[in-house]
C-alpha atoms as a PDB file:
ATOM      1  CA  UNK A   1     100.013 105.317  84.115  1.00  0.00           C
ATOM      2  CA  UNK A   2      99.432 102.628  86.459  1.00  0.00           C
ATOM      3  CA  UNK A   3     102.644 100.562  88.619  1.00  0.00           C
ATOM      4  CA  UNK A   4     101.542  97.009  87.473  1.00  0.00           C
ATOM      5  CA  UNK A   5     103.333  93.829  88.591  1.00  0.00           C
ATOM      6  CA  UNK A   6     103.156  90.383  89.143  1.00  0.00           C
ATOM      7  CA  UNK A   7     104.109  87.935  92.283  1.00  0.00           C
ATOM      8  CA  UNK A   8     107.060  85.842  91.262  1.00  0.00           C
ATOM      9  CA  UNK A   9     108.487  82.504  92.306  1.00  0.00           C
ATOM     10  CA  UNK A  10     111.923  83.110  94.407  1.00  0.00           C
ATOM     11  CA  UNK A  11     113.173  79.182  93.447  1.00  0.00           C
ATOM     12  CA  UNK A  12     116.639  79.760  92.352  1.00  0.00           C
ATOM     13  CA  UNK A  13     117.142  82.811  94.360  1.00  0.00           C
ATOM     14  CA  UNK A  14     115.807  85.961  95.470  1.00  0.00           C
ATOM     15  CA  UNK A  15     117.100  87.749  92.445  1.00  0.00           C
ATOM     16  CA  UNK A  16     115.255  85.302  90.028  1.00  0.00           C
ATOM     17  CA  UNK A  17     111.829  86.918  91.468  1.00  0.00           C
ATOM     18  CA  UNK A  18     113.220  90.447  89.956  1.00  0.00           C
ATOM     19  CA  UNK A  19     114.537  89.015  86.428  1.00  0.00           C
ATOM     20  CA  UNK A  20     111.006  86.953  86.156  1.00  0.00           C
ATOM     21  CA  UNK A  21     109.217  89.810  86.753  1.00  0.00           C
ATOM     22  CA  UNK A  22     111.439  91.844  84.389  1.00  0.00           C
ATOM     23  CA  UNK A  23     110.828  89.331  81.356  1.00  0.00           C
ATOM     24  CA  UNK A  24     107.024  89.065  81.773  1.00  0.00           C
ATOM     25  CA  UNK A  25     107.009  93.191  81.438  1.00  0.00           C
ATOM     26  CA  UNK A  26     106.513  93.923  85.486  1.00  0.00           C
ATOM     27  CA  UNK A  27     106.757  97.434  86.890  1.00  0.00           C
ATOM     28  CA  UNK A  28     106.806  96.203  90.238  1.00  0.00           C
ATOM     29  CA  UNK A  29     107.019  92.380  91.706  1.00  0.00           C
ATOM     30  CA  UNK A  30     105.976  90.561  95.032  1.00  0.00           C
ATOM     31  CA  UNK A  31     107.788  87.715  96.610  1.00  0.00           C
ATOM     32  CA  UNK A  32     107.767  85.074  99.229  1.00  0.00           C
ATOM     33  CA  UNK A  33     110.691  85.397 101.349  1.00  0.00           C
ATOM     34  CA  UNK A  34     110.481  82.069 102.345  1.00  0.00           C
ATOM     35  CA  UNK A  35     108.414  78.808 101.386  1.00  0.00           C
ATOM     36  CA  UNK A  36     105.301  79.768 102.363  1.00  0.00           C
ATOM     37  CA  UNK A  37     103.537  76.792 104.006  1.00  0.00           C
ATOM     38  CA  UNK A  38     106.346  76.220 106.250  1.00  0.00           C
ATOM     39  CA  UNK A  39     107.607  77.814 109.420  1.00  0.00           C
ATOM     40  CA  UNK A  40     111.111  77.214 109.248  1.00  0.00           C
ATOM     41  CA  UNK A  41     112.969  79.274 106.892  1.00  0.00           C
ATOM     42  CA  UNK A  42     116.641  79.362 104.918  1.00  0.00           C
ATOM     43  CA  UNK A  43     118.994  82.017 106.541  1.00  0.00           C
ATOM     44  CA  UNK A  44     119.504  85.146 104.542  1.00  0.00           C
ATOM     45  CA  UNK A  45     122.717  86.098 103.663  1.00  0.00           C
ATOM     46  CA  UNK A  46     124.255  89.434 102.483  1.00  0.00           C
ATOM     47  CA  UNK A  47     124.710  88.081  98.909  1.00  0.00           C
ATOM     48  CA  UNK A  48     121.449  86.872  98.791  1.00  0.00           C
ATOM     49  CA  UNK A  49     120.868  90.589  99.770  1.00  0.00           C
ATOM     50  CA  UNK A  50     123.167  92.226  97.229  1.00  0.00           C
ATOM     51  CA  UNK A  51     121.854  90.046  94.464  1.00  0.00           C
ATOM     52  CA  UNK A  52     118.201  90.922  94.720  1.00  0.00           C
ATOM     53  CA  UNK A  53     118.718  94.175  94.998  1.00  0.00           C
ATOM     54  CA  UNK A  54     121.164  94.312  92.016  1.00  0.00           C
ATOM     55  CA  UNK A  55     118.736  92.313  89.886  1.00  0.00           C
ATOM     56  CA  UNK A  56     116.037  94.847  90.913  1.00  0.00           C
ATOM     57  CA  UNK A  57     118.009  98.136  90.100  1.00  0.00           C
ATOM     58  CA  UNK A  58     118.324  95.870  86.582  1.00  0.00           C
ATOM     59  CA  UNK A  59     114.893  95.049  86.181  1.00  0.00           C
ATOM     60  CA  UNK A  60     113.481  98.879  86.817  1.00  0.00           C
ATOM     61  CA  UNK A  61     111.303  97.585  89.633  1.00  0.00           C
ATOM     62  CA  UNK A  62     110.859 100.409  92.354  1.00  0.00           C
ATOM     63  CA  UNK A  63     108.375  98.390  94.734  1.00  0.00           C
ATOM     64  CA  UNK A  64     109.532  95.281  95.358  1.00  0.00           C
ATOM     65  CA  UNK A  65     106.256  93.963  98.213  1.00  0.00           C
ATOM     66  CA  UNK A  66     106.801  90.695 100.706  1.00  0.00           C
ATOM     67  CA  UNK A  67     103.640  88.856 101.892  1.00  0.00           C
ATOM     68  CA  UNK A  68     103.914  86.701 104.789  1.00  0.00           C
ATOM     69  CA  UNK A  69     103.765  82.739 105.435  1.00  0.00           C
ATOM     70  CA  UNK A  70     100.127  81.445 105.320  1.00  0.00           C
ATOM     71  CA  UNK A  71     100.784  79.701 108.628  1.00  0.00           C
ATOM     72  CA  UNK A  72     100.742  82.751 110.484  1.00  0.00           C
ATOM     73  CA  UNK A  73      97.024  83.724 112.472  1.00  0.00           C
ATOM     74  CA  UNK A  74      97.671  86.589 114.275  1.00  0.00           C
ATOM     75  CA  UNK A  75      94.270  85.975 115.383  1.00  0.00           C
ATOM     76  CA  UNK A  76      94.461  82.799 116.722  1.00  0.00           C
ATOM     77  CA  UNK A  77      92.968  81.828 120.250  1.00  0.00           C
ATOM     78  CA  UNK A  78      95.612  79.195 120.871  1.00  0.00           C
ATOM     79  CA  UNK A  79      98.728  80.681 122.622  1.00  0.00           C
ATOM     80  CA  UNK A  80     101.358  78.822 121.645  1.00  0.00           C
ATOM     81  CA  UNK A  81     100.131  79.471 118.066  1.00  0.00           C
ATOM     82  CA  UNK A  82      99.447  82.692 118.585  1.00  0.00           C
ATOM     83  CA  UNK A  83     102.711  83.136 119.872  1.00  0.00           C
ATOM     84  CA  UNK A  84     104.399  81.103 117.285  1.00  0.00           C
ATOM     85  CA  UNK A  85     102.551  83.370 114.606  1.00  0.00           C
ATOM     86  CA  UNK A  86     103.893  86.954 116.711  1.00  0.00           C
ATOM     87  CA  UNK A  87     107.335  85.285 116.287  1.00  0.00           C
ATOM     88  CA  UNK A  88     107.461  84.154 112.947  1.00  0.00           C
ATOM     89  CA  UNK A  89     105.834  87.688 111.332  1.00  0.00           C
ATOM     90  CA  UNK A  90     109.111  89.097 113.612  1.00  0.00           C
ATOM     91  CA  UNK A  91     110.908  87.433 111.363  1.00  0.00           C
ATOM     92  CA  UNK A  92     109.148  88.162 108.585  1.00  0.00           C
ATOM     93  CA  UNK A  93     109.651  91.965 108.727  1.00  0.00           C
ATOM     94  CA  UNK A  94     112.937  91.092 109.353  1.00  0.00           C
ATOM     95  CA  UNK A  95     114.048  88.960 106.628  1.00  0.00           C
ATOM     96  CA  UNK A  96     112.107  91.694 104.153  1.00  0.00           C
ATOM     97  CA  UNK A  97     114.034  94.693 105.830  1.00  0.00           C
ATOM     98  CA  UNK A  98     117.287  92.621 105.096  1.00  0.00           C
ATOM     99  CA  UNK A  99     116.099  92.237 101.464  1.00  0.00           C
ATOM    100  CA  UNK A 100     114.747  96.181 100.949  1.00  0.00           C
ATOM    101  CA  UNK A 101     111.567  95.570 100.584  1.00  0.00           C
ATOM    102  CA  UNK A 102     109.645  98.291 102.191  1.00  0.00           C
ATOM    103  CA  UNK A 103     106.241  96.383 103.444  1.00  0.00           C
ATOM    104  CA  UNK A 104     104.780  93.219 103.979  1.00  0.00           C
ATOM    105  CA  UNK A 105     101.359  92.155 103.478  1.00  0.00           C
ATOM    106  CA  UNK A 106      99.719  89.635 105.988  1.00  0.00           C
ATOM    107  CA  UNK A 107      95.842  88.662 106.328  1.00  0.00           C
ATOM    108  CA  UNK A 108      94.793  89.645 109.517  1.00  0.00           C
ATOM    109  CA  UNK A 109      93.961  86.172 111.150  1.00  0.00           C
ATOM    110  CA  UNK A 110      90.992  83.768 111.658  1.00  0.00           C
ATOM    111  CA  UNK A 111      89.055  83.595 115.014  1.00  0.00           C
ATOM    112  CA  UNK A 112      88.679  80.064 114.580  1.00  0.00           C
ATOM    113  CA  UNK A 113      87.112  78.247 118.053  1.00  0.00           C
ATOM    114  CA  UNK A 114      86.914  82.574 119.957  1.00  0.00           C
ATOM    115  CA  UNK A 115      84.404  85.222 118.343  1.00  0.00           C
ATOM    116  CA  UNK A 116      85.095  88.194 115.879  1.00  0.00           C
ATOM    117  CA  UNK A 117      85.756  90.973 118.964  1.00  0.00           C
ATOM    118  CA  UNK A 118      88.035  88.202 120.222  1.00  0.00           C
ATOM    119  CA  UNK A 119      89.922  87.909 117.541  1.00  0.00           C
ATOM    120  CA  UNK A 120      90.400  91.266 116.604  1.00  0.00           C
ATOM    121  CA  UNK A 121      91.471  91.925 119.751  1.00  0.00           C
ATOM    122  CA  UNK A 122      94.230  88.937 119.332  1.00  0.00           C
ATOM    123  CA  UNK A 123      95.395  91.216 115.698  1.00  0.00           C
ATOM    124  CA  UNK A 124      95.735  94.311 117.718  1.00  0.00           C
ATOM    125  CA  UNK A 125      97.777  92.565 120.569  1.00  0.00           C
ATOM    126  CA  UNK A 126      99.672  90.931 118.309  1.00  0.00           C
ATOM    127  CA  UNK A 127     100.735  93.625 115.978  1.00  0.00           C
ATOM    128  CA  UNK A 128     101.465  95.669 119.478  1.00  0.00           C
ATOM    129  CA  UNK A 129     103.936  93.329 120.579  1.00  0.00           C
ATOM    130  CA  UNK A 130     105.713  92.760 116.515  1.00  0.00           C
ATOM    131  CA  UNK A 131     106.012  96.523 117.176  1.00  0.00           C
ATOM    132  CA  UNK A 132     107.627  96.998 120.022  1.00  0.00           C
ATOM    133  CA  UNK A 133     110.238  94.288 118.813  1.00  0.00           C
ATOM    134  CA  UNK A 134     110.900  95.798 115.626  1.00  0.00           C
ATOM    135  CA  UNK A 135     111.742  98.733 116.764  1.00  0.00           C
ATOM    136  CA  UNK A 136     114.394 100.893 114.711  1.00  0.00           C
ATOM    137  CA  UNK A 137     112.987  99.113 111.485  1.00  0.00           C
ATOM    138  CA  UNK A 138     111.786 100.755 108.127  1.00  0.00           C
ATOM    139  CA  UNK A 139     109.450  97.473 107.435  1.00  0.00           C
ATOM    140  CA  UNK A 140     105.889  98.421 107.637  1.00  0.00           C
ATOM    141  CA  UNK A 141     102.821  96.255 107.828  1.00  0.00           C
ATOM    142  CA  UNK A 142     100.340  95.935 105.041  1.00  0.00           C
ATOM    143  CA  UNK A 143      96.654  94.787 106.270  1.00  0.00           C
ATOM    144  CA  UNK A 144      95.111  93.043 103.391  1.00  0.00           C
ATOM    145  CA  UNK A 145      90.987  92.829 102.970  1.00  0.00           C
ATOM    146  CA  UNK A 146      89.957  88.961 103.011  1.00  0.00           C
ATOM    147  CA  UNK A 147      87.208  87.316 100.993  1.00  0.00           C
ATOM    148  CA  UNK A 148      85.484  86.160 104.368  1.00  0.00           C
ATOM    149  CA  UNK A 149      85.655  82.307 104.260  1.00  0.00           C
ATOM    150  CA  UNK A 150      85.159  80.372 107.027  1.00  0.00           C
ATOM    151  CA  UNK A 151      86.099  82.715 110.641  1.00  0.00           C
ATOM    152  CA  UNK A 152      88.839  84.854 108.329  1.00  0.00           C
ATOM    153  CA  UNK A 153      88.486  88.188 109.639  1.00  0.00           C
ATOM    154  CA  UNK A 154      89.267  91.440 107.513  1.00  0.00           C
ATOM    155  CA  UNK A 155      86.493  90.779 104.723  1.00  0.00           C
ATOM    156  CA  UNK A 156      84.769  94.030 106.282  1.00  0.00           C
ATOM    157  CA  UNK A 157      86.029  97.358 106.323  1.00  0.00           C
ATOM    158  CA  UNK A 158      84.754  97.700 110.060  1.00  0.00           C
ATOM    159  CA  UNK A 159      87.323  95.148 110.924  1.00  0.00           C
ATOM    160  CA  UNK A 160      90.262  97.222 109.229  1.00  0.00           C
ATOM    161  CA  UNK A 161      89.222 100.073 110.827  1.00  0.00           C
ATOM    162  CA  UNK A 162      88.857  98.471 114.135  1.00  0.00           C
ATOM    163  CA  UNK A 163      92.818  96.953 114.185  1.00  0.00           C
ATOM    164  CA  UNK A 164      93.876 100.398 112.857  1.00  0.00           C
ATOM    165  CA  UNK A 165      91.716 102.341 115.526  1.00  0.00           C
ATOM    166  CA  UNK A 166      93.259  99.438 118.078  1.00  0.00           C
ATOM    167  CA  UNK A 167      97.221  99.562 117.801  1.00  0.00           C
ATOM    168  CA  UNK A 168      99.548 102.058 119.451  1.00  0.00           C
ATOM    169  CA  UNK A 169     101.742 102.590 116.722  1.00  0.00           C
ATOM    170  CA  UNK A 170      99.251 102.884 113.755  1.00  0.00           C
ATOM    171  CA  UNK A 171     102.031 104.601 111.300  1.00  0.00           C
ATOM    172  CA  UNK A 172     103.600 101.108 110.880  1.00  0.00           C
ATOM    173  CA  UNK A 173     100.752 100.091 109.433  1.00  0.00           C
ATOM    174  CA  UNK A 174      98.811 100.248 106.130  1.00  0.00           C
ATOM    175  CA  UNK A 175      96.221  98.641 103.874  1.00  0.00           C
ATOM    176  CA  UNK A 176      96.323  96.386 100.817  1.00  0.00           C
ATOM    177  CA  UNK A 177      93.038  95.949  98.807  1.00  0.00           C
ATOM    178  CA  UNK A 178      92.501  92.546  97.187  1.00  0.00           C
ATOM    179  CA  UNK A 179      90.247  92.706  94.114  1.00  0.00           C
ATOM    180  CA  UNK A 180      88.813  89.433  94.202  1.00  0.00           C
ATOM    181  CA  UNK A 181      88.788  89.333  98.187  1.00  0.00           C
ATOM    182  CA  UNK A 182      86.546  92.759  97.524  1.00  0.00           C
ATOM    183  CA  UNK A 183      83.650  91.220  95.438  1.00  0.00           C
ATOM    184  CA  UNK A 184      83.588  87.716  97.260  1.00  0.00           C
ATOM    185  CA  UNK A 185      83.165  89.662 100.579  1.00  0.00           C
ATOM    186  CA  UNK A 186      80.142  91.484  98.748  1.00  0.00           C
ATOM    187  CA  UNK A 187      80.883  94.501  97.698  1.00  0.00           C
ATOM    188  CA  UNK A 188      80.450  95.585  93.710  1.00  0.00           C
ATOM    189  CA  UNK A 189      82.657  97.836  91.855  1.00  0.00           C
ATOM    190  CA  UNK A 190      81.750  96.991  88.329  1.00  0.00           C
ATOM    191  CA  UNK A 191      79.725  99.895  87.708  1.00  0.00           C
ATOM    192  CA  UNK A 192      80.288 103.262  88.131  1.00  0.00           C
ATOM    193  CA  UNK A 193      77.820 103.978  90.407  1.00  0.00           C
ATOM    194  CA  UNK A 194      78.538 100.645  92.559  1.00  0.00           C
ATOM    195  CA  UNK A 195      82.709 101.653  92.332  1.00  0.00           C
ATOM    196  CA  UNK A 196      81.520 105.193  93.710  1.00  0.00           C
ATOM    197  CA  UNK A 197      80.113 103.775  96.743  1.00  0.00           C
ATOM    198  CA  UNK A 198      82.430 101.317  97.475  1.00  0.00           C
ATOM    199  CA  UNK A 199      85.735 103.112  96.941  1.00  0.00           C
ATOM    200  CA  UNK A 200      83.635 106.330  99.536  1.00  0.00           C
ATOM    201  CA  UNK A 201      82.883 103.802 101.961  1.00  0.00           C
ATOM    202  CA  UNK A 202      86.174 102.224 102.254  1.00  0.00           C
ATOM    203  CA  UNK A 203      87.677 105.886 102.503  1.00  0.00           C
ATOM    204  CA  UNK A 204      85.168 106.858 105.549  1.00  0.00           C
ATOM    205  CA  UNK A 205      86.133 103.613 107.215  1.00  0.00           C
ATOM    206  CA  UNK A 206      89.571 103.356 106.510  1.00  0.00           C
ATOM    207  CA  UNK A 207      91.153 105.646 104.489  1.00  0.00           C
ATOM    208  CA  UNK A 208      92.527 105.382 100.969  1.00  0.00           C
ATOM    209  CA  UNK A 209      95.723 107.401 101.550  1.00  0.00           C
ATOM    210  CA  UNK A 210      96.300 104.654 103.347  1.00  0.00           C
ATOM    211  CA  UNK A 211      95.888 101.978 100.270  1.00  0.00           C
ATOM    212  CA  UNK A 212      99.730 101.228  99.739  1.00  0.00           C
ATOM    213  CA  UNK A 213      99.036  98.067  97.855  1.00  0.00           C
ATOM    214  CA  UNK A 214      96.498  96.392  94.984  1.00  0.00           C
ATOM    215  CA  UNK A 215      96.308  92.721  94.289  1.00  0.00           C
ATOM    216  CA  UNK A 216      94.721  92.798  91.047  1.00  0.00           C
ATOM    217  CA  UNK A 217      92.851  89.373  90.424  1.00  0.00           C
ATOM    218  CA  UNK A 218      89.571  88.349  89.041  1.00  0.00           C
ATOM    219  CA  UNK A 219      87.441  85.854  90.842  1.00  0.00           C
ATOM    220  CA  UNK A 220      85.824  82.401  89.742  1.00  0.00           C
ATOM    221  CA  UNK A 221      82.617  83.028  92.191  1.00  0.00           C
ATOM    222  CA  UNK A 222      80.136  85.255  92.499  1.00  0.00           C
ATOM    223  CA  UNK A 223      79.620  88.811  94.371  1.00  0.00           C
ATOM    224  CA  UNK A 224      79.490  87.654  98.122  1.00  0.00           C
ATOM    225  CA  UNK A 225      80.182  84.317  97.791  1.00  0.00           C
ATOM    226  CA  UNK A 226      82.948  85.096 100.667  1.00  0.00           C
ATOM    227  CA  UNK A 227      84.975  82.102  98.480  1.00  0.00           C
ATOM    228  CA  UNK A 228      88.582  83.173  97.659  1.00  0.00           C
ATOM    229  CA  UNK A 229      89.162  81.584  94.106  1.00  0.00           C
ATOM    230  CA  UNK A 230      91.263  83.923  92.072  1.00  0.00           C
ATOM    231  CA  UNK A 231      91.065  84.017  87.925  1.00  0.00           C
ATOM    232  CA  UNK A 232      92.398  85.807  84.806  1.00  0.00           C
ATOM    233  CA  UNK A 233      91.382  89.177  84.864  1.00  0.00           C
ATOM    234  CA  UNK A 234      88.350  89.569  82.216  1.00  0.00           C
ATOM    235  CA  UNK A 235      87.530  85.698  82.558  1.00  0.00           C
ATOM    236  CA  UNK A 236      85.868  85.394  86.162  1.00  0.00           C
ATOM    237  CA  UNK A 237      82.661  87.009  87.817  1.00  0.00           C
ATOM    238  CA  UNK A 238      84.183  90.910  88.043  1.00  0.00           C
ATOM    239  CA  UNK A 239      84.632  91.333  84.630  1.00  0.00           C
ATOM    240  CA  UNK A 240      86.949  93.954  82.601  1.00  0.00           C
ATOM    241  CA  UNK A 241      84.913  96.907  83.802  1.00  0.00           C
ATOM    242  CA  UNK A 242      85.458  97.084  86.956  1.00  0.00           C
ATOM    243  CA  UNK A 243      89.355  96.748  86.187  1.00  0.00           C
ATOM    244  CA  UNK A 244      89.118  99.910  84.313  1.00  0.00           C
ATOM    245  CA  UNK A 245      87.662 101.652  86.643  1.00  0.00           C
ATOM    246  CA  UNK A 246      89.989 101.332  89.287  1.00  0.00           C
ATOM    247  CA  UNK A 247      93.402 101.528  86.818  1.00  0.00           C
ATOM    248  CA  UNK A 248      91.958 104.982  85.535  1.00  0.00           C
ATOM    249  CA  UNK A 249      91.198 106.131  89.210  1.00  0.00           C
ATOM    250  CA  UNK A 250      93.487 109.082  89.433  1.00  0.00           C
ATOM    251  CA  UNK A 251      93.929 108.559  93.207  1.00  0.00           C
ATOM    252  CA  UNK A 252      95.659 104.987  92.605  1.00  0.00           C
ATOM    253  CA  UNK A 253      98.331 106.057  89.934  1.00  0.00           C
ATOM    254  CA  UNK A 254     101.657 105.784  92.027  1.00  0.00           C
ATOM    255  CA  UNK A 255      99.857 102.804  94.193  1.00  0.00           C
ATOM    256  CA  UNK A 256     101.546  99.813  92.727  1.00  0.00           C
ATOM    257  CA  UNK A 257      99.392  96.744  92.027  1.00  0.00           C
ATOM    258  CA  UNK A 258     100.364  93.322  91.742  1.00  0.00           C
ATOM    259  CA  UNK A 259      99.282  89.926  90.301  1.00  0.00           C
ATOM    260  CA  UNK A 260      98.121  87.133  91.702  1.00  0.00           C
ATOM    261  CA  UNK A 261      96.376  85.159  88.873  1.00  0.00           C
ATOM    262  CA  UNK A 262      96.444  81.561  88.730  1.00  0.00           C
ATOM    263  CA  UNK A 263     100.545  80.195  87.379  1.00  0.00           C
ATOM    264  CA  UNK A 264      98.009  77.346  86.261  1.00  0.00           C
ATOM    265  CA  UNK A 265     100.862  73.600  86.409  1.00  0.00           C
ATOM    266  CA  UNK A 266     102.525  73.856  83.254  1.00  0.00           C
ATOM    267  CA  UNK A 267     105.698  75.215  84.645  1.00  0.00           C
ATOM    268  CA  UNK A 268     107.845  78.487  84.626  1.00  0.00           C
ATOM    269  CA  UNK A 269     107.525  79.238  80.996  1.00  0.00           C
ATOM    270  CA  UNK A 270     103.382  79.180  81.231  1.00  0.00           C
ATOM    271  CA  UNK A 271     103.271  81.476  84.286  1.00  0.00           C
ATOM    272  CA  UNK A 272     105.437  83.941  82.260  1.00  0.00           C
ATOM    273  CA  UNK A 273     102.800  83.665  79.550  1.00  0.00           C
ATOM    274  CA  UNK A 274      99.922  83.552  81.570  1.00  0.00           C
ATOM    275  CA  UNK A 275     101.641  87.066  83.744  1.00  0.00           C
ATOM    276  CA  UNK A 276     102.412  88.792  80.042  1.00  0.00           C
ATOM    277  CA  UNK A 277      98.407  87.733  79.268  1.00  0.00           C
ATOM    278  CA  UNK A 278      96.857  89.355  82.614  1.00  0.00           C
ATOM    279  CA  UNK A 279      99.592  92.581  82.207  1.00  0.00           C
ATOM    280  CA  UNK A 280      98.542  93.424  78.233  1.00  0.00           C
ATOM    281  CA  UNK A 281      94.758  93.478  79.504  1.00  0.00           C
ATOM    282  CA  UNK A 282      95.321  95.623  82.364  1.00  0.00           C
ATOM    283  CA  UNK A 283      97.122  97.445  80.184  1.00  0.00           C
ATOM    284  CA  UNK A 284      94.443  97.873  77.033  1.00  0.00           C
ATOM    285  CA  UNK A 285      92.166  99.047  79.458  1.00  0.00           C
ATOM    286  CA  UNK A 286      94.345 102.567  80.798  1.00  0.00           C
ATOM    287  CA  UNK A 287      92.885 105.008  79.234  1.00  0.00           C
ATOM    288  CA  UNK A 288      95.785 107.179  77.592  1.00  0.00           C
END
């Protein structure tokens, strides 16, 4: 049976991420550990700490998942916000080894004004130096696939393979595969012919032991429209087939997989609905 989750707002506290989750059915939740679209960020403290982890032994949830600030670009040609993004993702692997949460997921960085080579060079310098001053944590580093807009790097598998053929310490690091960032950076899985070949080229490249992470979302544009636009699973451009595919691939069955359909503006009470909606379709298409 499939791990399936949801991300989960952390207003109110960490611990409210957990007990969301738990109402809306979750197996398994991701969080913010800080706003997002800032840099600065609240201090932790120990009960902060305690709490989420109490609420989580509660709630069931073994794989609680972190994804880092949007501001970050590990990428970036700029050095003082290159640097700015090296210290802040310090941080972040800090603040989630505080919390227990066992990885974080980051995007791998836009080239912006450089070139690709540059800027994957940039990732693997970066993640180098967030290494070696992390040392002695348990926090790894989850790599997730991009749709491709703009000078986003990681829509290809090449460029996966290149960062994790590029760092020194490549056991701190592992891969999280975006459904919707998949099929907007052109490649199919709706069939089973088209899942086949996608699923044995991203193993050749990259590896799928080393898939530690699914964000399961359907997308409003088409198949290599490199737009990121999530949707309600079954009601964008993948369709329901493609869903079932992967949630009956043997291989991903302890892989947890989380979430990230729209919340839509209609406050906490219509994200829970809208999270129980996405959850009971994922979950009428396991095949017992």
């Amino acid at each position: 049976m499939p791990i399936l989750g949801a991300h989960q707002s952390i207003a109110g506290g960490y611990y409210r991420a957990a007990e969301t989750a738990r109402t809306c059915g979750c197996d398994c939740v991701q969080l913010f550990t800080k706003n997002n679209n800032q840099w600065r960020a609240k201090e932790l403290t120990a009960d902060d700490a305690a709490r989420f982890q109490a609420a989580l032994r509660e709630a069931k949830l073994l794989h609680p998942l972190s994804h880092d600030s949007y501001l970050i670009n590990l990428a970036a040609p700029d050095e003082k916000l290159w640097r700015r993004s090296v210290e802040s993702y310090v941080i972040e692997l800090q603040r989630a080894e505080w919390l227990g949460i066992p990885c974080v997921v980051t995007h791998p960085g836009s080239f912006t004004t450089s070139s690709e080579e540059a800027g994957l060079a940039r990732i693997v310098r970066a993640l180098d130096e967030i290494d070696g001053q992390t040392r002695g944590l348990a926090v790894k580093t989850l790599l997730e696939n991009t749709a491709g807009q703009g000078t986003d790097l990681g829509w290809r598998f090449e460029h996966l393979a290149a960062i994790l053929d590029g760092v020194k310490n490549p056991g701190r690091l592992g891969i999280c595969i975006d459904t919707c960032h998949l099929f907007a950076a052109g490649y199919p899985f709706g069939a089973a012919k088209d899942y086949k070949a996608t699923m044995r080229q991203l193993d050749k490249l990259v590896g799928l032991k080393l898939i530690k992470a699914f964000h399961l979302n359907d997308s409003k544009r088409e198949l290599g429209s490199r737009v990121d636009r999530h949707e309600h699973i079954g009601q964008g451009q993948i369709g329901r087939d493609a869903f079932r595919l992967l949630l009956n691939d043997p291989r991903f069955q302890k892989v947890p997989m989380y979430l990230e359909t729209p919340k839509e503006a209609d406050g906490e009470n219509r994200g829970l609905e809208l999270d129980s909606m996405n959850l009971a379709t994922l979950r009428q298409l396991v095949e017992n």
